[in-house]
PDB file of N, CA and C in Angstrom:
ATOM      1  N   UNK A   1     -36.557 -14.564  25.525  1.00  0.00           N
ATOM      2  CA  UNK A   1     -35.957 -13.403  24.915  1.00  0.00           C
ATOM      3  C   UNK A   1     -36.199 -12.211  25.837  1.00  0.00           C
ATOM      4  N   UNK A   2     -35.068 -11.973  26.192  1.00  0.00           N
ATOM      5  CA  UNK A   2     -35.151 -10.313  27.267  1.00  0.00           C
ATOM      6  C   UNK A   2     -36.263  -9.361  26.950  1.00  0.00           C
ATOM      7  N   UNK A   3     -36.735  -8.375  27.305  1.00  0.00           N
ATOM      8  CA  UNK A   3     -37.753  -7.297  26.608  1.00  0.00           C
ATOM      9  C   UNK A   3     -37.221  -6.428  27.533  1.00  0.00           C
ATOM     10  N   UNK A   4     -37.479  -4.608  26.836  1.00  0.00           N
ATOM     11  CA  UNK A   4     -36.928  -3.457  27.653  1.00  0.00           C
ATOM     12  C   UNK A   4     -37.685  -3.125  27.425  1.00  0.00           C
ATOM     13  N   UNK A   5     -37.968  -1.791  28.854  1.00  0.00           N
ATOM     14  CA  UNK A   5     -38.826  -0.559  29.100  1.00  0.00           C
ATOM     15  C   UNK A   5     -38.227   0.307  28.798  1.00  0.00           C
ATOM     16  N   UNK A   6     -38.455   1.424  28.227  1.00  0.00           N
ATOM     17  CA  UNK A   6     -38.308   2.628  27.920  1.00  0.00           C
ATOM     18  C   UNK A   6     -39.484   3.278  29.147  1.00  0.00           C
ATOM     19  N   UNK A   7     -38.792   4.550  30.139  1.00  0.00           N
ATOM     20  CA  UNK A   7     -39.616   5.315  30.645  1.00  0.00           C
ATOM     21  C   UNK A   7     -38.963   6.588  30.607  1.00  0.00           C
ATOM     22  N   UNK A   8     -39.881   7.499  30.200  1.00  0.00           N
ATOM     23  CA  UNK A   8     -39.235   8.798  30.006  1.00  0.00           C
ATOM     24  C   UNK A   8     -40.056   9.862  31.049  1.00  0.00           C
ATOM     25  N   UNK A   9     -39.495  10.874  31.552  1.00  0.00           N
ATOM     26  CA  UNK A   9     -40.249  11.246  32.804  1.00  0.00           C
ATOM     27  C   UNK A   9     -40.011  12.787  32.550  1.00  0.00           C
ATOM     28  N   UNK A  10     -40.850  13.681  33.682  1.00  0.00           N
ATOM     29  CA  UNK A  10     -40.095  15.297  33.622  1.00  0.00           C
ATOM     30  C   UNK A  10     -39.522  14.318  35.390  1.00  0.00           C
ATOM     31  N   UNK A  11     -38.823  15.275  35.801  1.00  0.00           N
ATOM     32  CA  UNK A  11     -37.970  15.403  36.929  1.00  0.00           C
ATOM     33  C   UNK A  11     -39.123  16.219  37.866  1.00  0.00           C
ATOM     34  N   UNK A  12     -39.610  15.568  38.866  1.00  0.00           N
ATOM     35  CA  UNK A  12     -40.610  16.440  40.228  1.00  0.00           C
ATOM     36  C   UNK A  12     -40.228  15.888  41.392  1.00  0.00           C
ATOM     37  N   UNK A  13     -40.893  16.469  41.862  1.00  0.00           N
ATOM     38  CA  UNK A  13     -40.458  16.061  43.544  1.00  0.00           C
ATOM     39  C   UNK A  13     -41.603  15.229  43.888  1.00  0.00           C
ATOM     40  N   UNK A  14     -43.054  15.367  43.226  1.00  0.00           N
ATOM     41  CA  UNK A  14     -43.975  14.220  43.173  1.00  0.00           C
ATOM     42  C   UNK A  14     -43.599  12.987  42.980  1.00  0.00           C
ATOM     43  N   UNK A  15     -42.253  12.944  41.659  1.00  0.00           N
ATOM     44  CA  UNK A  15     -42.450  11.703  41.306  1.00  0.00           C
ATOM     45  C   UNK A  15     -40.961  10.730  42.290  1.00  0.00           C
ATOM     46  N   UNK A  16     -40.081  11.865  42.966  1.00  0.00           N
ATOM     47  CA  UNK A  16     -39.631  10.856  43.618  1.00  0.00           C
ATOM     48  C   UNK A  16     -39.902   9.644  44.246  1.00  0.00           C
ATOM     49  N   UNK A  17     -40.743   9.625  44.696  1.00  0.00           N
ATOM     50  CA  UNK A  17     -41.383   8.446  45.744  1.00  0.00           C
ATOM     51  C   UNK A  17     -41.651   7.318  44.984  1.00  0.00           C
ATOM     52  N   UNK A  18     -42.011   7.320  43.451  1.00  0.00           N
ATOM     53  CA  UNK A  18     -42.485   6.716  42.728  1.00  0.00           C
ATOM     54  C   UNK A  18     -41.031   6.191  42.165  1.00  0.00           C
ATOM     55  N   UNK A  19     -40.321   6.756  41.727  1.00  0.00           N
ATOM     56  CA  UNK A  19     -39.210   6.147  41.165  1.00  0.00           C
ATOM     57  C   UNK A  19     -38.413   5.482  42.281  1.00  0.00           C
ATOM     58  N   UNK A  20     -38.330   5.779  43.415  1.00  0.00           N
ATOM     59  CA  UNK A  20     -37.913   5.017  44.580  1.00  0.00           C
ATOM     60  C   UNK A  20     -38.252   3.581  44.694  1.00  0.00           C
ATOM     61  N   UNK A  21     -39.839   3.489  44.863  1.00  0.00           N
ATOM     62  CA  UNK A  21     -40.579   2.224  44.987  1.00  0.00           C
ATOM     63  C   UNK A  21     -40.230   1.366  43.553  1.00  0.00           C
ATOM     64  N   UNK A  22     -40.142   2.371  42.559  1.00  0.00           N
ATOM     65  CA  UNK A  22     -40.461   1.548  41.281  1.00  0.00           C
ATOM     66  C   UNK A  22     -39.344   0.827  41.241  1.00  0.00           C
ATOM     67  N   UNK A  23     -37.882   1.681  41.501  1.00  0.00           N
ATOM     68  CA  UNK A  23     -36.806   0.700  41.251  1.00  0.00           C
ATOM     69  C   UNK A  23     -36.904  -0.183  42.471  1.00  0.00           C
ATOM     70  N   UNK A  24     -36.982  -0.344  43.170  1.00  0.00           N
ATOM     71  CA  UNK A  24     -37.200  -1.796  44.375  1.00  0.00           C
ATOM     72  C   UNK A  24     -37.989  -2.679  43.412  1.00  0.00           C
ATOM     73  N   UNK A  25     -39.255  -2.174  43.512  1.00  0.00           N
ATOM     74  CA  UNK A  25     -40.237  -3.198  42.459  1.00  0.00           C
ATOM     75  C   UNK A  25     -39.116  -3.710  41.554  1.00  0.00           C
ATOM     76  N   UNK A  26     -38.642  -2.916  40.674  1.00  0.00           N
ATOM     77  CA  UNK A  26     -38.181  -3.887  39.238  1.00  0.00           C
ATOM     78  C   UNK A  26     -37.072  -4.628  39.935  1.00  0.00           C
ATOM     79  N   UNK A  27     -36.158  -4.539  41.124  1.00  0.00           N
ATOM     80  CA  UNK A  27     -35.170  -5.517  41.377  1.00  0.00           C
ATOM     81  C   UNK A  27     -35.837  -6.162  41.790  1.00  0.00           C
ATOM     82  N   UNK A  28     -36.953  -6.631  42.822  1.00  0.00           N
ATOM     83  CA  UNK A  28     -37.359  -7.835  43.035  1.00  0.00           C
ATOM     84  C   UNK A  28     -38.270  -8.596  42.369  1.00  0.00           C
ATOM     85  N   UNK A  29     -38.840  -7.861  40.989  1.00  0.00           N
ATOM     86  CA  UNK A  29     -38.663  -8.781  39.769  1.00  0.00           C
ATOM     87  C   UNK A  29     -37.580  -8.895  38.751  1.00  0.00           C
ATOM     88  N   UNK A  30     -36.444  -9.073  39.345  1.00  0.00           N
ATOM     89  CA  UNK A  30     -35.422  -9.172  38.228  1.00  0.00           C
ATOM     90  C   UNK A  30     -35.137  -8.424  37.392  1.00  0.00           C
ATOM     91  N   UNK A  31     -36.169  -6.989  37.406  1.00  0.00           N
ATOM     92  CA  UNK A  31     -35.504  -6.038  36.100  1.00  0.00           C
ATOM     93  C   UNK A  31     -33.955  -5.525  36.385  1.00  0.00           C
ATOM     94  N   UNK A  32     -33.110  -4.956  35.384  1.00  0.00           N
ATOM     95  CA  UNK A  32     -32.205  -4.593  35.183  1.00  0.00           C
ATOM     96  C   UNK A  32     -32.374  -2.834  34.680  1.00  0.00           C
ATOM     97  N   UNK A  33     -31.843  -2.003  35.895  1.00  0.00           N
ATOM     98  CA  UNK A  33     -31.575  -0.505  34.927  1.00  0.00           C
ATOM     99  C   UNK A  33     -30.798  -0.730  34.107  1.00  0.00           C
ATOM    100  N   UNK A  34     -30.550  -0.295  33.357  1.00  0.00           N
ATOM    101  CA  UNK A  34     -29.602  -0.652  32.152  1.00  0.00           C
ATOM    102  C   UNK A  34     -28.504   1.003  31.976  1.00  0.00           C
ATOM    103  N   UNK A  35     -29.481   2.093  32.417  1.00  0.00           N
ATOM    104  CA  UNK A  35     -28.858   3.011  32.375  1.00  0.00           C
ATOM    105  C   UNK A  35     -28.845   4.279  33.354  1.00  0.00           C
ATOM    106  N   UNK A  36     -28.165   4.982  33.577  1.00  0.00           N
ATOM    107  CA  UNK A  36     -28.300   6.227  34.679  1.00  0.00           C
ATOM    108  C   UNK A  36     -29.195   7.525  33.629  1.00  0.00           C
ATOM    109  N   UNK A  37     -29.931   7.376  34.773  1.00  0.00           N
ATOM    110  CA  UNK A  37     -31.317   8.586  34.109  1.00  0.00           C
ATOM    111  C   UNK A  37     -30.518  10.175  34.558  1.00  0.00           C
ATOM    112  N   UNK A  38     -31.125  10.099  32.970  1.00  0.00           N
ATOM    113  CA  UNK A  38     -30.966  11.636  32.914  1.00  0.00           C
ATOM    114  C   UNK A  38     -29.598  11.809  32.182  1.00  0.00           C
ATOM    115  N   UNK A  39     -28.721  10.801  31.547  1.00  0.00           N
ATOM    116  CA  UNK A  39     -28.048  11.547  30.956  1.00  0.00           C
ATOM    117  C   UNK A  39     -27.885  10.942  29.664  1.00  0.00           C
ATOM    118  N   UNK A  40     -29.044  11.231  28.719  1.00  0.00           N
ATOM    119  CA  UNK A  40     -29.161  10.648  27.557  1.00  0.00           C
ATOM    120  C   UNK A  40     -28.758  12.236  26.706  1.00  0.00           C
ATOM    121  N   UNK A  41     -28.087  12.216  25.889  1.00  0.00           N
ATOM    122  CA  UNK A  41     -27.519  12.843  24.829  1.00  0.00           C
ATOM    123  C   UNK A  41     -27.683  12.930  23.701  1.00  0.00           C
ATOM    124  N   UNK A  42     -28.751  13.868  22.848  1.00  0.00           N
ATOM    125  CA  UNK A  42     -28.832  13.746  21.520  1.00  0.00           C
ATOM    126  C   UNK A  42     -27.906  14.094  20.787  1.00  0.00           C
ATOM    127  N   UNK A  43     -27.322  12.672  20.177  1.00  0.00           N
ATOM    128  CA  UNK A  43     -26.067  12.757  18.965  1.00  0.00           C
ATOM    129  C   UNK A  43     -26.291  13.552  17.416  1.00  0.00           C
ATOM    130  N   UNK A  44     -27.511  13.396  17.347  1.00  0.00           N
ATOM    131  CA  UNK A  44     -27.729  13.598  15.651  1.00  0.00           C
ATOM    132  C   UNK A  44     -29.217  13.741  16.040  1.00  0.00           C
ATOM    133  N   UNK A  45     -29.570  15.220  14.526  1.00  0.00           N
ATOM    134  CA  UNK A  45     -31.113  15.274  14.633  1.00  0.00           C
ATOM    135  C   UNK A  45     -31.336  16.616  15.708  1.00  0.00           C
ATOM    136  N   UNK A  46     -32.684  16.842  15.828  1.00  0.00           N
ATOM    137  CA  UNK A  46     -33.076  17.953  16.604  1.00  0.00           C
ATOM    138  C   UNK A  46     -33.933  17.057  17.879  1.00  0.00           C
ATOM    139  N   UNK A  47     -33.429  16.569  18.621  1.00  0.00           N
ATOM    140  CA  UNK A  47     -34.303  15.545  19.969  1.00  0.00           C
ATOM    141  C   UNK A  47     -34.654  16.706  21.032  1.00  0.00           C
ATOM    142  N   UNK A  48     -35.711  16.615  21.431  1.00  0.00           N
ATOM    143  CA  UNK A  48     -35.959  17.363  22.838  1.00  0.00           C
ATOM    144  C   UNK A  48     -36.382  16.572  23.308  1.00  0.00           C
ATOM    145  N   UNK A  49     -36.097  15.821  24.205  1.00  0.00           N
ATOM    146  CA  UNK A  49     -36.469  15.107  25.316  1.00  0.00           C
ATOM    147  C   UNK A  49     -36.118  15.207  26.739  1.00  0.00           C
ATOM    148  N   UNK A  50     -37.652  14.402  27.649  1.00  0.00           N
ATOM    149  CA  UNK A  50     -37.467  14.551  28.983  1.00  0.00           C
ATOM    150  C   UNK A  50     -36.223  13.447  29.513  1.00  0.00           C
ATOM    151  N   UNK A  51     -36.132  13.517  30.546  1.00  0.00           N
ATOM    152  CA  UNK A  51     -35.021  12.326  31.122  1.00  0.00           C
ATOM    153  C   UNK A  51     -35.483  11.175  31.317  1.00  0.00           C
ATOM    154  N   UNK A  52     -35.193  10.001  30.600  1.00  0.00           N
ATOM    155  CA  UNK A  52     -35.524   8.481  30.506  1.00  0.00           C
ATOM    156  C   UNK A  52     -34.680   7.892  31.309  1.00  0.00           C
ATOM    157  N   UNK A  53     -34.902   6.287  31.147  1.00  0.00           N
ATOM    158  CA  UNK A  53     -34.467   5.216  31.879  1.00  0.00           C
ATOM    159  C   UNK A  53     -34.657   3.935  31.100  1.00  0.00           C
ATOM    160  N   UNK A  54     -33.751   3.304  30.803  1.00  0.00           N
ATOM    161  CA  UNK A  54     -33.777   2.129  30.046  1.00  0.00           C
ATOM    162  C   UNK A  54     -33.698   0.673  30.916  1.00  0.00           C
ATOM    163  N   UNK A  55     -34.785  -0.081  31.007  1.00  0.00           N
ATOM    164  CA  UNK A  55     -34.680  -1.458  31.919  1.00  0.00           C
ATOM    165  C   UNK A  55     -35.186  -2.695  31.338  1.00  0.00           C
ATOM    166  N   UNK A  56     -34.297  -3.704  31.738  1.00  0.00           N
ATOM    167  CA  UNK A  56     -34.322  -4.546  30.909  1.00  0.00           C
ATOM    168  C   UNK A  56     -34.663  -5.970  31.789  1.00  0.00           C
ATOM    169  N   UNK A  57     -35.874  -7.034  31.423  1.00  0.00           N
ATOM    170  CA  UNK A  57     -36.957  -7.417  31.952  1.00  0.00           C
ATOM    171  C   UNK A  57     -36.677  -9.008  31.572  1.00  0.00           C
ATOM    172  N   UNK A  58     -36.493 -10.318  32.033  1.00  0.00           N
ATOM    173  CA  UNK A  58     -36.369 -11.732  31.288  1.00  0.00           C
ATOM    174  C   UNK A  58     -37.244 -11.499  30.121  1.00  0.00           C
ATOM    175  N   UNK A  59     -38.262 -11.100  30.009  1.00  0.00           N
ATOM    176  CA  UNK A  59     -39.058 -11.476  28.916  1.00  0.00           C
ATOM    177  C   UNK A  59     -40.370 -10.487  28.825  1.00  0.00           C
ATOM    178  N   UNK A  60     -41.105 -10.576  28.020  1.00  0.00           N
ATOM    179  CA  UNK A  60     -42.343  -9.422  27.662  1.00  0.00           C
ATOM    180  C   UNK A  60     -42.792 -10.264  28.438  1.00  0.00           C
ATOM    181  N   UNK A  61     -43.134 -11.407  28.916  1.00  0.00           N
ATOM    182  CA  UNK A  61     -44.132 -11.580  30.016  1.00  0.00           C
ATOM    183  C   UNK A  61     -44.036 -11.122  31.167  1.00  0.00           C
ATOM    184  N   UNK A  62     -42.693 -10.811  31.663  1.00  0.00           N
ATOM    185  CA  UNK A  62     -42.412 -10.764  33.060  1.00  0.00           C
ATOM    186  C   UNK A  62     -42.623  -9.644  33.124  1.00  0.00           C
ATOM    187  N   UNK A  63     -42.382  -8.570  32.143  1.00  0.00           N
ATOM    188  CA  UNK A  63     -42.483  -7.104  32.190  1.00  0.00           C
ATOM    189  C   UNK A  63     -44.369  -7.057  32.269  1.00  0.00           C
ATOM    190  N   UNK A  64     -44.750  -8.042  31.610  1.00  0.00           N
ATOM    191  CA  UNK A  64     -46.343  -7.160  31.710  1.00  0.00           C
ATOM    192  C   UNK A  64     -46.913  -7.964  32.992  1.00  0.00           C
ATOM    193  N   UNK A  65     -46.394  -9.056  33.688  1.00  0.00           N
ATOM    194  CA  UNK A  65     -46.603  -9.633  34.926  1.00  0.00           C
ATOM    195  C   UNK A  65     -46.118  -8.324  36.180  1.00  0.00           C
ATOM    196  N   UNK A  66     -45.051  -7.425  35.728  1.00  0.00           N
ATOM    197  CA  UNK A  66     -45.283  -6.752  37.002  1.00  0.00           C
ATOM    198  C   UNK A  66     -46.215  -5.464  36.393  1.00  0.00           C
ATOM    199  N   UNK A  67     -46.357  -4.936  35.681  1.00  0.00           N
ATOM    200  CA  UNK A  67     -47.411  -4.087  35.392  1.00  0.00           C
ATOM    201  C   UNK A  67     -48.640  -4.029  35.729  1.00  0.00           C
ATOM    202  N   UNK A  68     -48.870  -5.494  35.282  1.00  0.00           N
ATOM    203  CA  UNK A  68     -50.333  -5.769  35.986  1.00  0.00           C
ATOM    204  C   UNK A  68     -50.375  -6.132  37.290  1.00  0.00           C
ATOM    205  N   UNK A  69     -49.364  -6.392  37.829  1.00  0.00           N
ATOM    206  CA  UNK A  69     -49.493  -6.586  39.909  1.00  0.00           C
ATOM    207  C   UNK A  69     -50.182  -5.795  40.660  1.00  0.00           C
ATOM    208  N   UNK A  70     -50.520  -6.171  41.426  1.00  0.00           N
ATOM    209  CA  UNK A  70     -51.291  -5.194  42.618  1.00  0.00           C
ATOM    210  C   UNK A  70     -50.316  -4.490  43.257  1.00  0.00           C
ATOM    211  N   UNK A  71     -48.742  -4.939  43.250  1.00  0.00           N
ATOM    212  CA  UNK A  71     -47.671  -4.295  43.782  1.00  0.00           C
ATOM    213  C   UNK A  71     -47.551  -2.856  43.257  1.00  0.00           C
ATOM    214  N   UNK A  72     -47.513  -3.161  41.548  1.00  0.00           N
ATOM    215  CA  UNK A  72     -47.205  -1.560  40.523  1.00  0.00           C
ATOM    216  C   UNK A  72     -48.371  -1.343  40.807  1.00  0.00           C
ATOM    217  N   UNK A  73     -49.955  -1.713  40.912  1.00  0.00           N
ATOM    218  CA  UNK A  73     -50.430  -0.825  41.238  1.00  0.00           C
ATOM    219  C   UNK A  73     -50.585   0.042  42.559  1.00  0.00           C
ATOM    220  N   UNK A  74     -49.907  -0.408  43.112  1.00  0.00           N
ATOM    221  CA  UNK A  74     -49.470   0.952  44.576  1.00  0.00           C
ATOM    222  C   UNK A  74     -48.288   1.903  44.203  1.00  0.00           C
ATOM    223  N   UNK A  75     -47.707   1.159  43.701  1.00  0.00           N
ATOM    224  CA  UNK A  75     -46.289   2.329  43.365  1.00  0.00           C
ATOM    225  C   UNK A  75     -46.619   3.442  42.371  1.00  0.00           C
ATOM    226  N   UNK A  76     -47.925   2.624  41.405  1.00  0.00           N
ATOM    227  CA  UNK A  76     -48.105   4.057  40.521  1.00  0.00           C
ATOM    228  C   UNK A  76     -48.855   4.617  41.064  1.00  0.00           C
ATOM    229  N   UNK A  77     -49.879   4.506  42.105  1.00  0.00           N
ATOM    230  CA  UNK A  77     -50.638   5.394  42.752  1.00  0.00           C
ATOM    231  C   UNK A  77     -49.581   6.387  43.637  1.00  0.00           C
ATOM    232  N   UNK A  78     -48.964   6.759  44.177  1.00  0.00           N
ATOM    233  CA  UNK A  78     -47.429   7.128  44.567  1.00  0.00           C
ATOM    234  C   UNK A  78     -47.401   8.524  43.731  1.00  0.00           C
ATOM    235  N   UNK A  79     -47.558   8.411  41.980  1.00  0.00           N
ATOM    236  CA  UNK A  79     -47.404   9.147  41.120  1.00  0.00           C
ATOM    237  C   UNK A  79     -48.607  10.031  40.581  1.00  0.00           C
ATOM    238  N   UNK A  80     -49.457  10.041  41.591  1.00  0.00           N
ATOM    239  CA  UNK A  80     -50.364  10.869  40.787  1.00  0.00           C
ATOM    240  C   UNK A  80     -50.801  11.967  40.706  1.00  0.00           C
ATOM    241  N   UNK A  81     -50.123  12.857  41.530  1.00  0.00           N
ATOM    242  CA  UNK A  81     -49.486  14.557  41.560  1.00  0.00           C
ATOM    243  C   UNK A  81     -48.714  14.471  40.755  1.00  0.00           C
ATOM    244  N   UNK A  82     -47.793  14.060  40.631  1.00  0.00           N
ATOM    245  CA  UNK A  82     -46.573  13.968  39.506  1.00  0.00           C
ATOM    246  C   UNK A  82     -47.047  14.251  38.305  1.00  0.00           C
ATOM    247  N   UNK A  83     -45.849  15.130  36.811  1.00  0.00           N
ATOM    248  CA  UNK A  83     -46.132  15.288  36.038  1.00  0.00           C
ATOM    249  C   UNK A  83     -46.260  13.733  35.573  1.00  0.00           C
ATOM    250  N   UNK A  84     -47.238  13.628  34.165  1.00  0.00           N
ATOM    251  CA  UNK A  84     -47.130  12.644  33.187  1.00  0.00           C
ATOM    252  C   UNK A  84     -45.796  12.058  32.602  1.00  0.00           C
ATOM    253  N   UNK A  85     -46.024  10.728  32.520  1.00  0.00           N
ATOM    254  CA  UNK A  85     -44.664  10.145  31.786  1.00  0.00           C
ATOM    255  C   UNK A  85     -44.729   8.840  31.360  1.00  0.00           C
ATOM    256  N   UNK A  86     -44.014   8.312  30.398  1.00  0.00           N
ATOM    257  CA  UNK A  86     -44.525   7.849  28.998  1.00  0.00           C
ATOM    258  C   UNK A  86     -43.756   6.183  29.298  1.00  0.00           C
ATOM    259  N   UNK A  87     -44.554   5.300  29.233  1.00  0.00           N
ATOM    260  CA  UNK A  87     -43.598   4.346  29.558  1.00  0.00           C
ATOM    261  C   UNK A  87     -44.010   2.903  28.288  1.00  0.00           C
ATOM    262  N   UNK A  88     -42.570   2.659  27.806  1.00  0.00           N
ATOM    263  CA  UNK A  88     -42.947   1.587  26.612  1.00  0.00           C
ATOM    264  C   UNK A  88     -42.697   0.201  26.692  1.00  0.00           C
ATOM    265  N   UNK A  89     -42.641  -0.815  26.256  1.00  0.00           N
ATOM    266  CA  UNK A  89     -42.121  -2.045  26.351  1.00  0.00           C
ATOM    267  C   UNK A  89     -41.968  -2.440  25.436  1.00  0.00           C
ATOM    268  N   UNK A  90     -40.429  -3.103  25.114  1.00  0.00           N
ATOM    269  CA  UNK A  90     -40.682  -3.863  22.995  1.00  0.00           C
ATOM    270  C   UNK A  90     -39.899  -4.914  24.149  1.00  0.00           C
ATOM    271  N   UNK A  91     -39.857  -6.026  23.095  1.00  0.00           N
ATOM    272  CA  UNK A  91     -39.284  -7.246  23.084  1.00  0.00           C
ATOM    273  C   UNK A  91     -37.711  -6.842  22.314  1.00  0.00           C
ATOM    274  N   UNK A  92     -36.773  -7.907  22.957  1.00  0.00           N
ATOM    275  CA  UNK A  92     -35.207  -7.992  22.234  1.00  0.00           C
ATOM    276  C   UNK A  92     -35.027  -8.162  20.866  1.00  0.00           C
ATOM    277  N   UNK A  93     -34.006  -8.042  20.574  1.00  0.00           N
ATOM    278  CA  UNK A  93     -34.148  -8.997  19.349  1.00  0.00           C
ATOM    279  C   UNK A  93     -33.168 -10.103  19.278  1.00  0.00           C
ATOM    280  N   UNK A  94     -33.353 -11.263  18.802  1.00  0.00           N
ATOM    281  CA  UNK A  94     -33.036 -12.294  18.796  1.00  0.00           C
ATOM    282  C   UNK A  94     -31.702 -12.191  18.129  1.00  0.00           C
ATOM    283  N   UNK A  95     -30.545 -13.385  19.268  1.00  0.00           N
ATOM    284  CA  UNK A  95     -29.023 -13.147  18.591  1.00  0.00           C
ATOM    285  C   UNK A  95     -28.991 -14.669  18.221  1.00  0.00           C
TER     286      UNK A  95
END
């Protein structure tokens, strides 16, 4: 069953480097962007949010197999001037 990341970010010039590496990382584990950051649109409701990124992973294992790599851990070291930013993982749901 697929699983997606949710990462929501501020926009820095710190964190370029990091989102650079990160998307390489997730294609050569098979993740999928799913969407172009930064242009999420609140339809309904009062939302303030930073600019996210939606990616989509074979499975909650594979997503927490690159998390825990020694690979992400260089790419997030990359980010650590950078503002804070929030990153989630759920599982699909079953069709």
């Amino acid at each position: 069953m697929p699983a997606y990341m949710v990462s929501q970010y501020r926009n820095s010039k710190e964190l370029d480097a990091y989102r650079a590496a990160a998307t390489a990382l997730n294609a050569k584990h098979g993740a999928r962007i799913l969407t172009k950051p930064g242009t999420a649109r609140c339809v309904e409701g009062d939302w303030q949010a930073d600019p996210m990124v939606l990616i989509e992973f074979a499975s909650m294992e594979a997503a927490h197999e690159l998390f825990a790599s020694k690979e992400y851990a260089e790419v997030k070291a990359t980010r650590k001037n950078a503002p804070p930013l929030t990153i989630v993982v759920m599982d699909g749901a079953a069709t």
